[in-house]
Protein backbone atom coordinates (compact mmCIF):
# COMPACT_ATOMS: atom_id res chain seq x y z
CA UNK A 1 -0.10 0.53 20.68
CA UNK A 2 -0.09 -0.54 16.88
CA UNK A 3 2.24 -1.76 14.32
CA UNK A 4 2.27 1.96 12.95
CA UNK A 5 2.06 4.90 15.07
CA UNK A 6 1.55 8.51 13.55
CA UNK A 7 1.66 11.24 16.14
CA UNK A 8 0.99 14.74 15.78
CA UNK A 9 2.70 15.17 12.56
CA UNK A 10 2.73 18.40 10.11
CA UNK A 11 3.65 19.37 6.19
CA UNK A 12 3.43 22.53 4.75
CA UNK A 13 4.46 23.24 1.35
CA UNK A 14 5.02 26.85 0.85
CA UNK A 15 1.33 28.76 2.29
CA UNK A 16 -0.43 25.38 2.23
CA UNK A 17 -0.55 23.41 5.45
CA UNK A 18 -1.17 20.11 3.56
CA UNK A 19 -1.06 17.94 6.81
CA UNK A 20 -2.37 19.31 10.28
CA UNK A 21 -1.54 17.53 13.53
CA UNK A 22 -2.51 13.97 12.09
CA UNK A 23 -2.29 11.37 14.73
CA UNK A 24 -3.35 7.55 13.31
CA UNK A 25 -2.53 4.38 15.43
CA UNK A 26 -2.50 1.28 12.97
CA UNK A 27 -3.96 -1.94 14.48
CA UNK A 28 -1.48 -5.10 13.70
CA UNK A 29 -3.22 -7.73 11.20
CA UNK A 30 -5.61 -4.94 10.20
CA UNK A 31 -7.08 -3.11 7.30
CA UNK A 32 -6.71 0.74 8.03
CA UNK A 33 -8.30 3.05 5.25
CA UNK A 34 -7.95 6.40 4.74
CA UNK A 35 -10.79 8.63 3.20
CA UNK A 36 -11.42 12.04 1.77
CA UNK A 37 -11.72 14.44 -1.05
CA UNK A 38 -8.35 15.12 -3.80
CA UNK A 39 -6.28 17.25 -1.97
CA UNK A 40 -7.07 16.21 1.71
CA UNK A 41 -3.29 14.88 2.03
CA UNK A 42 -3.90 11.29 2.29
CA UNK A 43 -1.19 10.78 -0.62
CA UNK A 44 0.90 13.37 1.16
CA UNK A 45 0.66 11.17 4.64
CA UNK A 46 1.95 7.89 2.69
CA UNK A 47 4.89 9.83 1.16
CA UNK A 48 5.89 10.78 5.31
CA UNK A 49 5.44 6.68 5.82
CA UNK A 50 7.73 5.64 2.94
CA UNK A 51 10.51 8.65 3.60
CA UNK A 52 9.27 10.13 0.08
CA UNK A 53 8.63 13.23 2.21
CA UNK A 54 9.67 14.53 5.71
CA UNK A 55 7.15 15.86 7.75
CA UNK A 56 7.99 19.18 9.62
CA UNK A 57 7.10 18.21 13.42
CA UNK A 58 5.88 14.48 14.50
CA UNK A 59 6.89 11.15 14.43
CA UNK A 60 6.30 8.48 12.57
CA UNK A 61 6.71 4.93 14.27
CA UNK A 62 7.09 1.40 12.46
CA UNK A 63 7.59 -1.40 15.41
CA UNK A 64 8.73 0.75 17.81
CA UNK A 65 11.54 2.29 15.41
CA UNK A 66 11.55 6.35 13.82
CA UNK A 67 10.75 6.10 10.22
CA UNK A 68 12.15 9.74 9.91
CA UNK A 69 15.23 10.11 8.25
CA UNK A 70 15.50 7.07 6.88
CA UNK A 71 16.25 6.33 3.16
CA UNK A 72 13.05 4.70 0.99
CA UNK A 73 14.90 1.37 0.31
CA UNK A 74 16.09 1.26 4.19
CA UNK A 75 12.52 1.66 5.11
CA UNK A 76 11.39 -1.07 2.64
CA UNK A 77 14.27 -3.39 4.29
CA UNK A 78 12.20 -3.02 7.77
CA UNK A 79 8.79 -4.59 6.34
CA UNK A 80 7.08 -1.67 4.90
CA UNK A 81 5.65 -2.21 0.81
CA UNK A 82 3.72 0.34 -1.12
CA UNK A 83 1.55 -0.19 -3.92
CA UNK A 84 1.31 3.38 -6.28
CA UNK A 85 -1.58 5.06 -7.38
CA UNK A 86 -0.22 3.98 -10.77
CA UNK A 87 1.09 0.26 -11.15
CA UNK A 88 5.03 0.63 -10.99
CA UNK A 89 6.25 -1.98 -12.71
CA UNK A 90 8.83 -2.84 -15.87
CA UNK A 91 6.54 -3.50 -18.51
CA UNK A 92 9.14 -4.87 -21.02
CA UNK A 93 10.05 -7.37 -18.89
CA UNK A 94 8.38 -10.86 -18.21
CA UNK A 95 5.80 -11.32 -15.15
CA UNK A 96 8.61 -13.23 -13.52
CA UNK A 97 11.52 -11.19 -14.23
CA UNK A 98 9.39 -8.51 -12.37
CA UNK A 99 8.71 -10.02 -9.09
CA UNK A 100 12.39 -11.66 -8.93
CA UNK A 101 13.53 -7.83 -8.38
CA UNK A 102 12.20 -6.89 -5.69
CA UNK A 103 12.94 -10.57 -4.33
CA UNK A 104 17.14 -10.28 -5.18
CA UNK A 105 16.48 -6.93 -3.37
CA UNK A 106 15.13 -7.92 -0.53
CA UNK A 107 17.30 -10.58 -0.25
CA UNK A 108 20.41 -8.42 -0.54
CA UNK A 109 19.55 -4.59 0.00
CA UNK A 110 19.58 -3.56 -3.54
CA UNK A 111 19.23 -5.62 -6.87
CA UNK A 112 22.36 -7.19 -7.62
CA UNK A 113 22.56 -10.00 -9.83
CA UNK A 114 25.96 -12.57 -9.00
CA UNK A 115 26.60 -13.26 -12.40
CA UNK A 116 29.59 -15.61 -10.34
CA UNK A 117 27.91 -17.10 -7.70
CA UNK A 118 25.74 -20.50 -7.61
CA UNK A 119 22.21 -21.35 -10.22
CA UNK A 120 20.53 -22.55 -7.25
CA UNK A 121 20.52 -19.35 -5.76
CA UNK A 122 19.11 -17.45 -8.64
CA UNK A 123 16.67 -20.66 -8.93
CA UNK A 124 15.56 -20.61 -5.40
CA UNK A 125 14.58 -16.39 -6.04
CA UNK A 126 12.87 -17.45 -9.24
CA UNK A 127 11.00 -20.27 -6.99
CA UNK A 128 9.36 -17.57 -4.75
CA UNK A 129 8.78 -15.34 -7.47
CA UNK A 130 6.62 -17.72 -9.27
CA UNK A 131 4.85 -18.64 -5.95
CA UNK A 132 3.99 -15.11 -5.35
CA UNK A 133 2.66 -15.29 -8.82
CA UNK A 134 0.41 -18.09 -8.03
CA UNK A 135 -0.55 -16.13 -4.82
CA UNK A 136 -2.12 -13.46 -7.34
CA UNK A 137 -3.54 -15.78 -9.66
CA UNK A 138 -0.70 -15.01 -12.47
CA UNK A 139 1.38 -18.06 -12.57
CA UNK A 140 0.26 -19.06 -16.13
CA UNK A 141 1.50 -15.45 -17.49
CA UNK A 142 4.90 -15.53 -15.69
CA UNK A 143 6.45 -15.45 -19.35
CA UNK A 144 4.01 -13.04 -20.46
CA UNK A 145 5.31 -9.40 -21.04
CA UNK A 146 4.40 -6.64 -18.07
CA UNK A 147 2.97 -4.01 -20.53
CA UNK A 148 0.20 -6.14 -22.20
CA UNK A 149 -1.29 -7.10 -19.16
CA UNK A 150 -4.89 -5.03 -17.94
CA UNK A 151 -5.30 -2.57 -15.69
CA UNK A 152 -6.36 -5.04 -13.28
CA UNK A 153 -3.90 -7.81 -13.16
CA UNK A 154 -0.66 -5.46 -13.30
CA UNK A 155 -2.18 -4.44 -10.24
CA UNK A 156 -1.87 -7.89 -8.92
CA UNK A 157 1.54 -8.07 -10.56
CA UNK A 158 2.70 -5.00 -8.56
CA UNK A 159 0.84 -6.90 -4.95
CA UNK A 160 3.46 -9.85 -6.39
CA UNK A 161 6.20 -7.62 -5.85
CA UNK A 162 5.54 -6.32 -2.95
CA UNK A 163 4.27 -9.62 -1.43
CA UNK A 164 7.59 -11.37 -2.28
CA UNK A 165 9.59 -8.72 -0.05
CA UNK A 166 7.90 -10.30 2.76
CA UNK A 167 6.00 -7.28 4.52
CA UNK A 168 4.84 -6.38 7.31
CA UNK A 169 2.86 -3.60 6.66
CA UNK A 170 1.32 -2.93 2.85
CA UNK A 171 0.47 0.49 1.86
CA UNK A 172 -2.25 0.75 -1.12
CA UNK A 173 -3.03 3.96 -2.42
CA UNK A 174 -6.24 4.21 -4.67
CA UNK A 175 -5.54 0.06 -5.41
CA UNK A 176 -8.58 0.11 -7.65
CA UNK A 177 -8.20 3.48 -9.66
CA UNK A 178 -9.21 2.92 -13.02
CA UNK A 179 -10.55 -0.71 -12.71
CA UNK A 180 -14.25 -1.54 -13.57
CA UNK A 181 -16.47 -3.21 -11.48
CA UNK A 182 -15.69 -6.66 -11.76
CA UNK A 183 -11.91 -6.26 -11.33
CA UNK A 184 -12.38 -4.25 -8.31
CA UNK A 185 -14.04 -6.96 -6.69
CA UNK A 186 -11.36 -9.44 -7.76
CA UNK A 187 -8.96 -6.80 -6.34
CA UNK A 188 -10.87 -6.84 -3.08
CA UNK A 189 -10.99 -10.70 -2.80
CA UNK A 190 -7.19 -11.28 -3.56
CA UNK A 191 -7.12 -8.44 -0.76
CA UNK A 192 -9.08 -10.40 1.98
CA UNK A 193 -6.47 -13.45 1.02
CA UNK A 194 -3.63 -11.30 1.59
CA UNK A 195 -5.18 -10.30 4.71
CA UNK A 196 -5.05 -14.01 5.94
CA UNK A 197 -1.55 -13.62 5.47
CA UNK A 198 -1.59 -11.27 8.74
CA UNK A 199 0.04 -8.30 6.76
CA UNK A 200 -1.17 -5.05 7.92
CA UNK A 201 -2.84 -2.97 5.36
CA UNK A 202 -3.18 0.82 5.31
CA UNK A 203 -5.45 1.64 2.45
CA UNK A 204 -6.20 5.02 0.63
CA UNK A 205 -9.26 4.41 -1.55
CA UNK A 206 -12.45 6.46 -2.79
CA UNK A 207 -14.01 4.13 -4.09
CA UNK A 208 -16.45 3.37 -0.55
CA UNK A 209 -17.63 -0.27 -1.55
CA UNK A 210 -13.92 -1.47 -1.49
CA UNK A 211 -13.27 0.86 1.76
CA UNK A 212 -16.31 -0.95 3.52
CA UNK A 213 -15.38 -4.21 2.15
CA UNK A 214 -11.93 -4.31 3.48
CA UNK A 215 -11.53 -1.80 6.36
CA UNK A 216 -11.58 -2.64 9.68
CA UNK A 217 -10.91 1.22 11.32
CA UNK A 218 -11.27 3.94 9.02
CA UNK A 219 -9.77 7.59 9.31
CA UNK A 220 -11.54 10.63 7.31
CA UNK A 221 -8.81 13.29 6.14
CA UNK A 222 -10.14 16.65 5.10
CA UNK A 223 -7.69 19.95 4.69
CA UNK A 224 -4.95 17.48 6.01
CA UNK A 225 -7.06 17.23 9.38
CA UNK A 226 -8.57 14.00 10.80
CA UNK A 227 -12.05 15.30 11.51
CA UNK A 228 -13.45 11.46 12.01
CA UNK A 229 -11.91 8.24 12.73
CA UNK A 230 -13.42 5.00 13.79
CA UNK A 231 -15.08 1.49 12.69
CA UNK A 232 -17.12 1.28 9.10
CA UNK A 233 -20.41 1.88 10.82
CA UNK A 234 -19.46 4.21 13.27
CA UNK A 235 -18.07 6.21 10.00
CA UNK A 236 -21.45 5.59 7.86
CA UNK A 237 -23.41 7.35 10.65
CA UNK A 238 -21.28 10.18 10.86
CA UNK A 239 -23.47 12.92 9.27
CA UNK A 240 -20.36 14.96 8.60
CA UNK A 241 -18.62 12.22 6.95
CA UNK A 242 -21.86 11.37 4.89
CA UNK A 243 -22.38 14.93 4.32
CA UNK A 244 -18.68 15.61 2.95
CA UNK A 245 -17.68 12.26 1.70
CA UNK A 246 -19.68 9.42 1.29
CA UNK A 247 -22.64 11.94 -0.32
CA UNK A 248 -24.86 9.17 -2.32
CA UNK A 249 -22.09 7.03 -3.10
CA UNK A 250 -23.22 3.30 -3.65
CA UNK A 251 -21.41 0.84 -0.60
């Protein structure tokens, strides 16, 4: 049994079934990706992880306990990070000011500053923010303001926050939309580190050279069905997969 368990679950919105009887099992200390075409219902499937979204029927298990039902920020408080399609971060604030919170958050349930209480405990939060910083290879722009950054390191800004909640399972969706070549393969290298961290990793991505560079399992969505699921090679030999999906794409 993994660290996330998805079993048999449904959404329909209005006439469209946009997730059909989808059943994943998540290995622990393992890089999961999801693949398929715009609209298969991968984003769809991380909403029903993160409580975004309710699924209709099915369950959705994070360490043996329901995700359903649960508030977003609850779910966060059990170990479980997202990274957006779209960096979410406060771009008129400093590197540092953005990763301390989600650290004062995690720390306390929701970001509340003690204007009262001690220095050293605002100190020791600004500590681990700036480690996380160095983690990502930002430490020298902690004063630097969020919104000037490129595409590519407020990505790593956003893995900052979401690396200084302390997770246990990381959900990336599309973690290298928009980024040319060269910071997609800093992305994926600062995403092997992470994985020597022993977070989990479930990763929706269409770009195929970082999916074969990082998975270690890979599920195939398509109409919000699994039709494949399996290792990297097992996938590349599919000839319905390379048919629908993989096509001549470069990996």
């Amino acid at each position: 049994m993994g660290i996330l368990e998805v079993n048999d679950v449904n959404k329909r919105f209005g006439g469209l079934q946009a997730l059909n009887s989808v059943t994943l099992d998540v290995e622990e200390g393992k890089v999961h990706a999801i693949i398929g075409p715009n609209g298969a219902g991968k984003s769809t499937l991380l909403n029903c992880f993160v409580g975004r979204l309710v699924p209709d029927t099915g369950t959705v298990m994070f360490n043996g306990q329901s995700l359903l039902g649960i508030k977003p920020h609850e779910i966060n408080q059990t170990g479980v990070s997202r990274v957006f399609q779209t960096p979410e971060i406060f771009e008129e604030m400093t590197l540092i000011e953005n990763v301390m919170i989600p650290a004062f958050a995690h720390r306390d349930g929701a970001f509340k500053v003690n204007f009262w209480g001690g220095v050293s405990e605002e100190g020791e939060v600004g500590d681990r923010a700036e480690a996380m910083l160095a983690q990502v290879d930002l430490a020298d722009k902690k004063d630097t303001l969020a919104g000037s950054l490129s595409r590519g390191d407020k990505r790593r800004l956003e893995l900052a926050m979401c690396l200084v909640q302390e997770p246990k399972l990381l959900l990336l969706d599309e973690p290298t939309a928009g980024m040319s070549r060269a910071d997609t393969n800093n992305t994926i290298d600062l995403l092997k580190r992470i994985g020597e961290m022993g977070i989990t990793k479930v990763v929706i991505e269409h770009d195929m050279h970082v999916v074969f560079s990082l998975a270690h399992k890979i599920s195939v969505l398509a109409q919000g069905t699994v039709i494949a699921e399996g290792l990297p090679d097992e996938i590349k030999g599919d000839p319905r997969v390379q048919e629908a999906y993989l096509g001549g794409a470069h990996v």
